[in-house]
Protein backbone atom coordinates (compact mmCIF):
# COMPACT_ATOMS: atom_id res chain seq x y z
CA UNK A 1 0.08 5.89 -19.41
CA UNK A 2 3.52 4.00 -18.75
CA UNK A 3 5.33 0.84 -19.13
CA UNK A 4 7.98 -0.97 -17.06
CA UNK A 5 11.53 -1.44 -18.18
CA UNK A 6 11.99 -4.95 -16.09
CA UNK A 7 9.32 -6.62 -17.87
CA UNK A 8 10.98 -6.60 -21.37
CA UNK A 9 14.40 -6.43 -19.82
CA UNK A 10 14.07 -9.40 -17.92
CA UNK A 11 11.37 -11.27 -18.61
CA UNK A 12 11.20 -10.38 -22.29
CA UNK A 13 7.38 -9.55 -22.12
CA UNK A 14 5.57 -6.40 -21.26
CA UNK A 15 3.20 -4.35 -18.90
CA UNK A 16 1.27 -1.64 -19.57
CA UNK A 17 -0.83 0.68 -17.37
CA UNK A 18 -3.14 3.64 -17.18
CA UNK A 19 -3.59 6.09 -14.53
CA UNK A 20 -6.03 8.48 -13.84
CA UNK A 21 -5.77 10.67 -11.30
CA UNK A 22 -8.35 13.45 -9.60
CA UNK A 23 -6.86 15.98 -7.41
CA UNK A 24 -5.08 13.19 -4.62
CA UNK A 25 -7.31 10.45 -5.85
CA UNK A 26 -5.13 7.56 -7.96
CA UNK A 27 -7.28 4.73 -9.71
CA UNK A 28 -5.19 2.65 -11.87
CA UNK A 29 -5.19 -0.84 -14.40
CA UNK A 30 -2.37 -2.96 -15.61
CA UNK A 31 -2.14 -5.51 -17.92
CA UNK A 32 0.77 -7.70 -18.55
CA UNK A 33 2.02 -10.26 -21.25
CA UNK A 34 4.27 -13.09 -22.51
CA UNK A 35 6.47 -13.30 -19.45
CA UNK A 36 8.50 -15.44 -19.46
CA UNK A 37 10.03 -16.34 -15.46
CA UNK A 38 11.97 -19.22 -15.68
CA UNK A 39 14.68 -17.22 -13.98
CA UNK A 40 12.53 -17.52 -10.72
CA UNK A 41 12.61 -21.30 -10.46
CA UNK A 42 14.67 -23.13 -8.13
CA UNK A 43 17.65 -25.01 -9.14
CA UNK A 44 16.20 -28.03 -8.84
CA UNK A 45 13.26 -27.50 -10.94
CA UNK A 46 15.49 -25.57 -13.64
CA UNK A 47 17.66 -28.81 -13.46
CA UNK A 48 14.58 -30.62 -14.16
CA UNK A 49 14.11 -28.89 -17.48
CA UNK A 50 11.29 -27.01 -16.21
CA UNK A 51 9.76 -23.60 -17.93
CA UNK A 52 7.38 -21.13 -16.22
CA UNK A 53 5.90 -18.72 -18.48
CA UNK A 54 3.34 -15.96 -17.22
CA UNK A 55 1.22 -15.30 -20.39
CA UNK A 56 -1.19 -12.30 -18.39
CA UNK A 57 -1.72 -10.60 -15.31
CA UNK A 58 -3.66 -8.12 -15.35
CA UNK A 59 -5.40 -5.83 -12.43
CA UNK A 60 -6.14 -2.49 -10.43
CA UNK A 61 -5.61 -0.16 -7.60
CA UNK A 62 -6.53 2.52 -6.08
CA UNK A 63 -4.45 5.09 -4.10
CA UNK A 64 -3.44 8.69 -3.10
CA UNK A 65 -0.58 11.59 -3.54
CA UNK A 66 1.39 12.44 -0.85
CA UNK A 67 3.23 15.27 -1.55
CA UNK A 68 4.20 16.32 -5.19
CA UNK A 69 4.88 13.00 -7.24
CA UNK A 70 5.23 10.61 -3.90
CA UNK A 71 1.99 8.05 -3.72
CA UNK A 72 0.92 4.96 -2.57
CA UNK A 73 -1.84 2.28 -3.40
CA UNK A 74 -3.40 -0.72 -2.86
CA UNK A 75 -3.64 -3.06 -5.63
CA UNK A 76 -5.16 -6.44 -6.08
CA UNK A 77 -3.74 -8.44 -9.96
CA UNK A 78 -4.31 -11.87 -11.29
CA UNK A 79 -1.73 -13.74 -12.48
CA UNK A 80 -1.57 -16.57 -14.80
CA UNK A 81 0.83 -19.38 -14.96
CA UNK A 82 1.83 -22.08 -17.42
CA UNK A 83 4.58 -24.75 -16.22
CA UNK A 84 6.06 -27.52 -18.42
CA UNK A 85 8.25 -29.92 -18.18
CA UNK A 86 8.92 -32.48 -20.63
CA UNK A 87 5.55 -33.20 -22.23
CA UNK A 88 3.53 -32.36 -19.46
CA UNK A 89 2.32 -28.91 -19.05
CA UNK A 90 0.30 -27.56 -16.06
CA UNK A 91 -1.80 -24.23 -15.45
CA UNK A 92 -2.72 -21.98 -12.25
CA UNK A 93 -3.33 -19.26 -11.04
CA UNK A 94 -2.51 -16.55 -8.29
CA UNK A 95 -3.95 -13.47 -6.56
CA UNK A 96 -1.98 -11.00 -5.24
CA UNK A 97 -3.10 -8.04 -2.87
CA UNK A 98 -0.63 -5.77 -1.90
CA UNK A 99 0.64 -2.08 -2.12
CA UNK A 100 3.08 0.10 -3.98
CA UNK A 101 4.85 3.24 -3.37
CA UNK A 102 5.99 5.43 -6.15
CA UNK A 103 7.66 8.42 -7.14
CA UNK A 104 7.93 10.17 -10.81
CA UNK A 105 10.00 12.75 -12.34
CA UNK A 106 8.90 14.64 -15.35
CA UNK A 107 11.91 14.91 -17.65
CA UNK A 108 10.36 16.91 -20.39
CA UNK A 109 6.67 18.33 -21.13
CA UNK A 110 4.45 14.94 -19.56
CA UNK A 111 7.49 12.16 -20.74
CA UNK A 112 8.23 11.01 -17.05
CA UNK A 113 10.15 8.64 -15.83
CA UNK A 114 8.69 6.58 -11.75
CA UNK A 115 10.57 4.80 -9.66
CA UNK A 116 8.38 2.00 -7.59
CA UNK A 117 8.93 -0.95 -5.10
CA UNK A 118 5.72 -3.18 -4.95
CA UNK A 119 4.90 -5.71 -2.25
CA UNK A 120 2.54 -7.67 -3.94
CA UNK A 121 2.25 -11.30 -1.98
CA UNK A 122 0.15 -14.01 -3.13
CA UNK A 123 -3.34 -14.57 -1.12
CA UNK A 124 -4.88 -17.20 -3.35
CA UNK A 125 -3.57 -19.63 -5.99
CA UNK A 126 -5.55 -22.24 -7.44
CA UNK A 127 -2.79 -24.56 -7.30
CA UNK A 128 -3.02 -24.68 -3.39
CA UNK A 129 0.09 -26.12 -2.27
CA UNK A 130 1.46 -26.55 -5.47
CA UNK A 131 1.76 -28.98 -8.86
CA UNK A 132 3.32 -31.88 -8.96
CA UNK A 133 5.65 -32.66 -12.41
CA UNK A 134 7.70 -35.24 -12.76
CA UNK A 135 11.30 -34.74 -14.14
CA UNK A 136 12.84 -36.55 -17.31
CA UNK A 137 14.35 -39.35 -15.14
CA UNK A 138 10.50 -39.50 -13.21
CA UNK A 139 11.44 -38.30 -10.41
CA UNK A 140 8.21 -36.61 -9.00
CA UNK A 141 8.59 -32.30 -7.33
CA UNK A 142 6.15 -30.18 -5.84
CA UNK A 143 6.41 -26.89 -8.08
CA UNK A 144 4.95 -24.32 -5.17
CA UNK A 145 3.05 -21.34 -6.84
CA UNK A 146 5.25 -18.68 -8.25
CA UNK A 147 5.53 -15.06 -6.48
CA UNK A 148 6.01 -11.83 -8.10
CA UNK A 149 9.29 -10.64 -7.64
CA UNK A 150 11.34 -12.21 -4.28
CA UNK A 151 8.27 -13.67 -2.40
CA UNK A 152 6.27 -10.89 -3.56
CA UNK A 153 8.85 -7.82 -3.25
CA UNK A 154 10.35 -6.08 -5.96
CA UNK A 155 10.99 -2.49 -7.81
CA UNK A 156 10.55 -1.16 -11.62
CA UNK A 157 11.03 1.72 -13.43
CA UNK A 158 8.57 3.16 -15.45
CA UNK A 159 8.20 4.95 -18.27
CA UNK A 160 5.44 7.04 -19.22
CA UNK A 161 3.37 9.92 -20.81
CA UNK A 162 1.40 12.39 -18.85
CA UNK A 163 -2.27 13.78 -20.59
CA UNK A 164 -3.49 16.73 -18.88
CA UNK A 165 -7.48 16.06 -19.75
């Protein structure tokens, strides 16, 4: 099990996962909630008043060991969306399907602590090309649909427990 320290440092939610691995063999589920990503709209739609929260995403992956602690997988999440501005308020979703490469350090007993970067791009959104909001003056923009991370690149660090079953 382990959690990552961006989502409540940043985005003041969290995410949760589970692990289970069989010799090389990695399957793994995440689930997270009540982020809140504001911070990754453009100026002009944070000028506009707008909010972008991320209630869920949740998802899976599969994937191998390298050597020691070093793996990669392939993961596919679903990510849900919830713009307002003003009074009007707008839903959507996203599918991402990318990969992540990860490395983590036992500290003490299983407490470990994993260093990851993530490339996890969006495929599919329901919002296609985007949805339209208009700002408090009524002047109409295109909100395009969000990525994870910096058009679907980022790290965490995670925190977690190790179960020897």
């Amino acid at each position: 099990m382990h959690y990552g320290l961006l989502q409540p440092l940043l985005l003041h939610g969290f995410n949760a996962a589970v692990d289970v691995r069989w010799r090389r063999f990695i399957a793994t589920y995440s689930h997270g909630a009540g982020l809140d990503v504001t911070s990754t709209l453009s100026s002009a739609e944070k000028h506009a008043g707008m909010t972008l929260r991320e209630p869920w995403t949740t998802g899976g992956g599969v994937g191998v060991l390298l050597i020691d602690e070093l793996w990669v997988l392939g993961d596919v999440k679903v990510h849900h969306f919830e713009g307002e501005v003003s009074a009007q308020h707008e839903s959507y979703e996203t599918l991402t399907l990318g990969g992540e490469i990860g490395w983590r350090y036992f500290v003490w007993k299983g407490f470990n602590i994993a260093i990851v970067g993530r490339y996890w791009p969006n495929v599919w959104s329901s919002a296609k090309n985007g949805v339209t909001f208009k700002s408090p003056s009524g002047q109409a923009f295109v909100h395009e649909p969000a990525h994870q991370g910096a058009s679907g690149l980022f790290a965490n660090v995670l925190v977690g427990w190790a179960f020897g079953l």
